[in-house]
Protein backbone atom coordinates (compact mmCIF):
# COMPACT_ATOMS: atom_id res chain seq x y z
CA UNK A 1 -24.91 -43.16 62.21
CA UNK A 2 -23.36 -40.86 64.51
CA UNK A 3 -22.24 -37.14 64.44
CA UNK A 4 -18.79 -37.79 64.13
CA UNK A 5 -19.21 -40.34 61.44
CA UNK A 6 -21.21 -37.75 59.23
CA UNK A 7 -19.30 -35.21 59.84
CA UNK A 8 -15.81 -38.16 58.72
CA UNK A 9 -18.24 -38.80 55.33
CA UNK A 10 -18.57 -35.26 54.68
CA UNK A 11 -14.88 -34.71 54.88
CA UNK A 12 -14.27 -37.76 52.42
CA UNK A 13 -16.99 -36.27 49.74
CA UNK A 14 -15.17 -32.98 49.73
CA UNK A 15 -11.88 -34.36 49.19
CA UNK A 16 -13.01 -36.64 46.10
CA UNK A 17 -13.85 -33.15 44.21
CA UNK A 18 -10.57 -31.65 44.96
CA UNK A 19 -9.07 -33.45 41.91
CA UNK A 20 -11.98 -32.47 39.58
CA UNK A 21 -11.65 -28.85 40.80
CA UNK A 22 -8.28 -28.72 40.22
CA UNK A 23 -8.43 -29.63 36.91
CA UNK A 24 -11.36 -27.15 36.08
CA UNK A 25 -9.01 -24.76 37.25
CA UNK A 26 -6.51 -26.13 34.75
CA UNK A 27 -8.51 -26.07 32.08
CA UNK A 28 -9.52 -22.64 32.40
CA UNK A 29 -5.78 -21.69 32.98
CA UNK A 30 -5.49 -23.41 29.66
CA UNK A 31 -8.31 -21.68 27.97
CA UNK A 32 -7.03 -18.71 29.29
CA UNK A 33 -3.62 -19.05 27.92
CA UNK A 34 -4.40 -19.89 24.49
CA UNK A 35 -6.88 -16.94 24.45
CA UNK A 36 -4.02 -14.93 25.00
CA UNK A 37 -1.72 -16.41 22.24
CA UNK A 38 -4.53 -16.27 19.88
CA UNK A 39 -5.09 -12.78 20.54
CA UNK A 40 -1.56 -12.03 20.17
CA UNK A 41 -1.12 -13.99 17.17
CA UNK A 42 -4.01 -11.96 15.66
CA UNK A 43 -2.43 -8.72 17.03
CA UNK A 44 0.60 -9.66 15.03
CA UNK A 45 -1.07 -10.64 12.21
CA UNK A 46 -2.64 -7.47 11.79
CA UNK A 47 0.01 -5.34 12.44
CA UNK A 48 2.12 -7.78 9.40
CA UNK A 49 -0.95 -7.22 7.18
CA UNK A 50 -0.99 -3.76 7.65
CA UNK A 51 2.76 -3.62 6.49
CA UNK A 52 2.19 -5.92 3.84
CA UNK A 53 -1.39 -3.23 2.50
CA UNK A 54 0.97 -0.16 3.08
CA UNK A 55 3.85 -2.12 0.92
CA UNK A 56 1.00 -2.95 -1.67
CA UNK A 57 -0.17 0.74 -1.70
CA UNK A 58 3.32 2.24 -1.88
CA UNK A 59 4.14 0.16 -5.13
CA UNK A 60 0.78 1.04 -6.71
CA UNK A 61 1.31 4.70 -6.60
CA UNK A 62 4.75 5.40 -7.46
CA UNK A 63 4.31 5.79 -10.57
CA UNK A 64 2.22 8.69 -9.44
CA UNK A 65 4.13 9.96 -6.99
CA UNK A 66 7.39 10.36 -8.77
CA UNK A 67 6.05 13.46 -10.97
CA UNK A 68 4.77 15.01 -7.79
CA UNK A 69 1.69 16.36 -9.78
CA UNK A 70 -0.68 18.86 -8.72
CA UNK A 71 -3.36 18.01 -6.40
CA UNK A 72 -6.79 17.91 -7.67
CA UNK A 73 -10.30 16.88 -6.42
CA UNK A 74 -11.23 15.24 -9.53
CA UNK A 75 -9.35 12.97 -11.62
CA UNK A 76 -10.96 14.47 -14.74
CA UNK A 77 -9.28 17.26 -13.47
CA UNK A 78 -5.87 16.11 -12.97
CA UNK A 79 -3.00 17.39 -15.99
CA UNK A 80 -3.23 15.47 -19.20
CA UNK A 81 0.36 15.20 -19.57
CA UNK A 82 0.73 14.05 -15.93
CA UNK A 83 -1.77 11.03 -16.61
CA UNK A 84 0.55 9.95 -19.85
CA UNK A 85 3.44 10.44 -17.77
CA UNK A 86 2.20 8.32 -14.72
CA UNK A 87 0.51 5.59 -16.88
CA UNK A 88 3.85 5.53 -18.69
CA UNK A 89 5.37 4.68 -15.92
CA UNK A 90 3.16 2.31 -14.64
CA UNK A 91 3.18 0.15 -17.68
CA UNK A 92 7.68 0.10 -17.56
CA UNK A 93 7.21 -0.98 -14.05
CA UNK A 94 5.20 -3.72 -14.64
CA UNK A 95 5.90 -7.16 -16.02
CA UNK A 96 4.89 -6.08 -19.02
CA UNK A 97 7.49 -4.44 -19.92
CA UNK A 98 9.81 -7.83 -20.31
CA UNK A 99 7.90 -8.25 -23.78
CA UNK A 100 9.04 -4.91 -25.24
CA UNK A 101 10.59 -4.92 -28.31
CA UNK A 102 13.32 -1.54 -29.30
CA UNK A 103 13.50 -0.04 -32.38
CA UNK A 104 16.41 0.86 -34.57
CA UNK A 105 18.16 2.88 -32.53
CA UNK A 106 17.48 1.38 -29.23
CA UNK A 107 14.47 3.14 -27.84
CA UNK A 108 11.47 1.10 -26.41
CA UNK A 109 8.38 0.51 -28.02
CA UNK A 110 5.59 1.02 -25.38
CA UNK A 111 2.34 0.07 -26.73
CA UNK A 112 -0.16 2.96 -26.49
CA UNK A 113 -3.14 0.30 -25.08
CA UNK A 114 -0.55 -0.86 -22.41
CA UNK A 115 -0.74 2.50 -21.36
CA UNK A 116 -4.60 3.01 -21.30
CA UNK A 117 -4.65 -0.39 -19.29
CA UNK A 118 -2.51 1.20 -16.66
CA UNK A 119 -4.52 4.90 -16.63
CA UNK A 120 -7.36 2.35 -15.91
CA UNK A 121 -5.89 0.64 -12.90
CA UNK A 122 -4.81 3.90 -11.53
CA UNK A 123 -7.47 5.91 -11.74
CA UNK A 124 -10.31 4.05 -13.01
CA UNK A 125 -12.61 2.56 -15.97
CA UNK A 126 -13.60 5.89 -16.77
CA UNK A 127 -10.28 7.11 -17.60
CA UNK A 128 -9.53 7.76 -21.63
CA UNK A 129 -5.81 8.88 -22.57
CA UNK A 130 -5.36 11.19 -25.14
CA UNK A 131 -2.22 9.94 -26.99
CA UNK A 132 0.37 12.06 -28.14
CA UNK A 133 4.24 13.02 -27.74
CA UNK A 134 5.16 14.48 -24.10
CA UNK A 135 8.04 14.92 -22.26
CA UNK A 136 9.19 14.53 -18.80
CA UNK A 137 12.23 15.59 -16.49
CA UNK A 138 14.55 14.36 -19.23
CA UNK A 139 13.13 12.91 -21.58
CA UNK A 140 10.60 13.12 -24.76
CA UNK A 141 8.42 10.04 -25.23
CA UNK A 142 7.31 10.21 -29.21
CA UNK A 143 4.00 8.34 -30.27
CA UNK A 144 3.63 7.27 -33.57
CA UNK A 145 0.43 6.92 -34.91
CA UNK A 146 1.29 4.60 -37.37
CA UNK A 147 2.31 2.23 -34.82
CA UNK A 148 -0.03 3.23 -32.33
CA UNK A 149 3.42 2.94 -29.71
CA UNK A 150 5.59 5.33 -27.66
CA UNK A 151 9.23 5.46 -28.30
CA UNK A 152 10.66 5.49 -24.89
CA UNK A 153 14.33 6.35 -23.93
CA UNK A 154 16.01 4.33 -21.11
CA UNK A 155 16.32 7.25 -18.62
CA UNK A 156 14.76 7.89 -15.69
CA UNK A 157 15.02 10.72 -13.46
CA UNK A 158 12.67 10.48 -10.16
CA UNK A 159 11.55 13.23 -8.02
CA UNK A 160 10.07 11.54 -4.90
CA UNK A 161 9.08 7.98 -3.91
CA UNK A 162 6.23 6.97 -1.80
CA UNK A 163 5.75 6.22 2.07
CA UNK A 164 2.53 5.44 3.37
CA UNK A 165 2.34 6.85 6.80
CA UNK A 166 -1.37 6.58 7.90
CA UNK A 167 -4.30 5.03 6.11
CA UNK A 168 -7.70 4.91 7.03
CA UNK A 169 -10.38 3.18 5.81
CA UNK A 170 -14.08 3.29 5.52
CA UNK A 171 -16.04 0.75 3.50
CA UNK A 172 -15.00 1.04 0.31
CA UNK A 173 -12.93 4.27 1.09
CA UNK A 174 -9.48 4.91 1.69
CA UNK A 175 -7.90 7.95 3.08
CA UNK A 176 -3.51 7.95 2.56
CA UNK A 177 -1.40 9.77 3.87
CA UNK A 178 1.34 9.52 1.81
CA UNK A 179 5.25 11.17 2.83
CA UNK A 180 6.96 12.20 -0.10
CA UNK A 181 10.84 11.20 -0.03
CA UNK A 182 13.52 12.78 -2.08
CA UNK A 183 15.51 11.15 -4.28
CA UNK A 184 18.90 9.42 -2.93
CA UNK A 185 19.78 5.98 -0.89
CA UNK A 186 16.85 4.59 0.85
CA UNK A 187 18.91 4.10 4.01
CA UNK A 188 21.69 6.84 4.90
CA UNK A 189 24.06 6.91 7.87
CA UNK A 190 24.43 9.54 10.63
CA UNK A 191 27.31 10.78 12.20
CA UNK A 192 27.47 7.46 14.42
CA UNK A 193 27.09 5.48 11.13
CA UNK A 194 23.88 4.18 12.37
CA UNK A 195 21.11 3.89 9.43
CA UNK A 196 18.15 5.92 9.42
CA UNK A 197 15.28 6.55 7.32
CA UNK A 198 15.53 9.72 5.26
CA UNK A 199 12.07 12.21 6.26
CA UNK A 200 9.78 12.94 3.42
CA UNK A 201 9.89 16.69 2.21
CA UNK A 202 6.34 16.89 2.53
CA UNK A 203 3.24 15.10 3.11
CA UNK A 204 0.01 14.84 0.85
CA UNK A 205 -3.40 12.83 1.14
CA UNK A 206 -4.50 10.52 -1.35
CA UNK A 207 -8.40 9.47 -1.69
CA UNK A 208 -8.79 5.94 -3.15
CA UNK A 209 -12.36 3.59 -4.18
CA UNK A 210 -12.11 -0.37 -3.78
CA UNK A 211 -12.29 -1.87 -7.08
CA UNK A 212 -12.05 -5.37 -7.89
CA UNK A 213 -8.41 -5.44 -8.35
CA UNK A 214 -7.61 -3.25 -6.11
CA UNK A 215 -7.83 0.47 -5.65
CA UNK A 216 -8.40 3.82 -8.01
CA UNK A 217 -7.13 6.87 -7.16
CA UNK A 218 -9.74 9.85 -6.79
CA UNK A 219 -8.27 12.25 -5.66
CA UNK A 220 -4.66 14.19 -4.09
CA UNK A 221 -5.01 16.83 -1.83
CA UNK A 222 -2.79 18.77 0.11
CA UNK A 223 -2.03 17.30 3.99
CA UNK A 224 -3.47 20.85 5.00
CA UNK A 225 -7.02 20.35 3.15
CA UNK A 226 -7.11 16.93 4.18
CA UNK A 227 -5.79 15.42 7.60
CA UNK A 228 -6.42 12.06 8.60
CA UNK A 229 -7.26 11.54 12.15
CA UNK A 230 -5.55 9.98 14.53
């Protein structure tokens, strides 16, 4: 075989592995591309689940944050009447509350044990309510130990609600913080009628534990004690 006929056999062995090198290349294009969506998809995802945790976190402490209570660094140290008032509340605002019966002249009957199930989702199994009358803004919550239930009026004044602005975690730790927004619309309008967010008044940090349900609240301090990282 001559030369020229080599070098002819040479050229036809190269060009039967274009194809198959074109479709490597397509393949890994491929690979590539999906890498990409999946990455963005998970990017997404996360960014939706964080939403979704600060959404979760937000309902579960309202009932705290609407009485705006005094930090502390220990929950045993937290106000007694501020632990009625927030379990109070977390008991009306869950679905509990459709199975409340009224008594004669219209007030709700709150059972007291509803209430010690709620100081125990809040701030854990260690927490033990001390029953008794208390008041709030506007309004006087009697207990009757008969009854071992809180007559409740239907009133409600709130100070603040909750917006989670930053939350770290690590392990079985979580570090809030939490903006504080007064009462009023949750969306206003400027002076171009364009809705806006109202700003929180403040700013404090709350320390929470994993649980099996969920979290306990261990502590509130104030932003300037406590400020999460960036």
């Amino acid at each position: 075989m001559t030369e020229k006929n080599i070098s002819f056999m040479g050229k036809q062995h190269a060009n039967r592995y274009i194809p198959i090198a074109g479709a490597i290349v397509a393949v890994l294009a491929l690979i590539g591309l999906l890498s990409a969506i999946f990455w963005t998809t998970d990017f997404i995802g996360s960014i939706m689940d964080n939403t979704k945790k600060k959404e979760e976190l937000e309902a579960f402490i309202t009932p705290v944050v609407i009485f705006d209570p005094v930090p502390f660094n220990n929950v045993a140290d937290a106000d007694k009447d501020f632990l009625l008032q927030a379990s109070m509340w977390a008991a009306l605002l869950s679905e509990s509350r459709e199975g409340y019966a009224y008594d004669d002249i219209g007030l709700l009957l709150v059972p007291s044990t509803d209430l010690d199930a709620a100081a125990v989702r809040l701030f854990g199994e260690s927490m033990k309510l001390t029953h008794k009358t208390f008041e709030d803004y506007d309004a006087s919550y009697l207990y009757d130990e008969a009854t071992k239930a809180y007559h409740v009026p239907l009133v409600a004044k709130v100070s603040y609600s909750p917006k989670v602005e930053k939350i770290i975690k690590k392990g079985d730790a979580l570090t809030v913080k939490i903006g504080y927004v007064p009462p009023g619309n949750i969306w206003a309008m400027d002076v171009n009628s364009k809705k806006y967010s109202p700003s929180p008044d403040k700013y404090m940090v709350y320390e929470m534990k994993k649980v099996k349900n969920g979290y306990n609240i261990i502590a509130i301090r104030d932003l300037e004690d406590t400020v999460p990282k960036s």
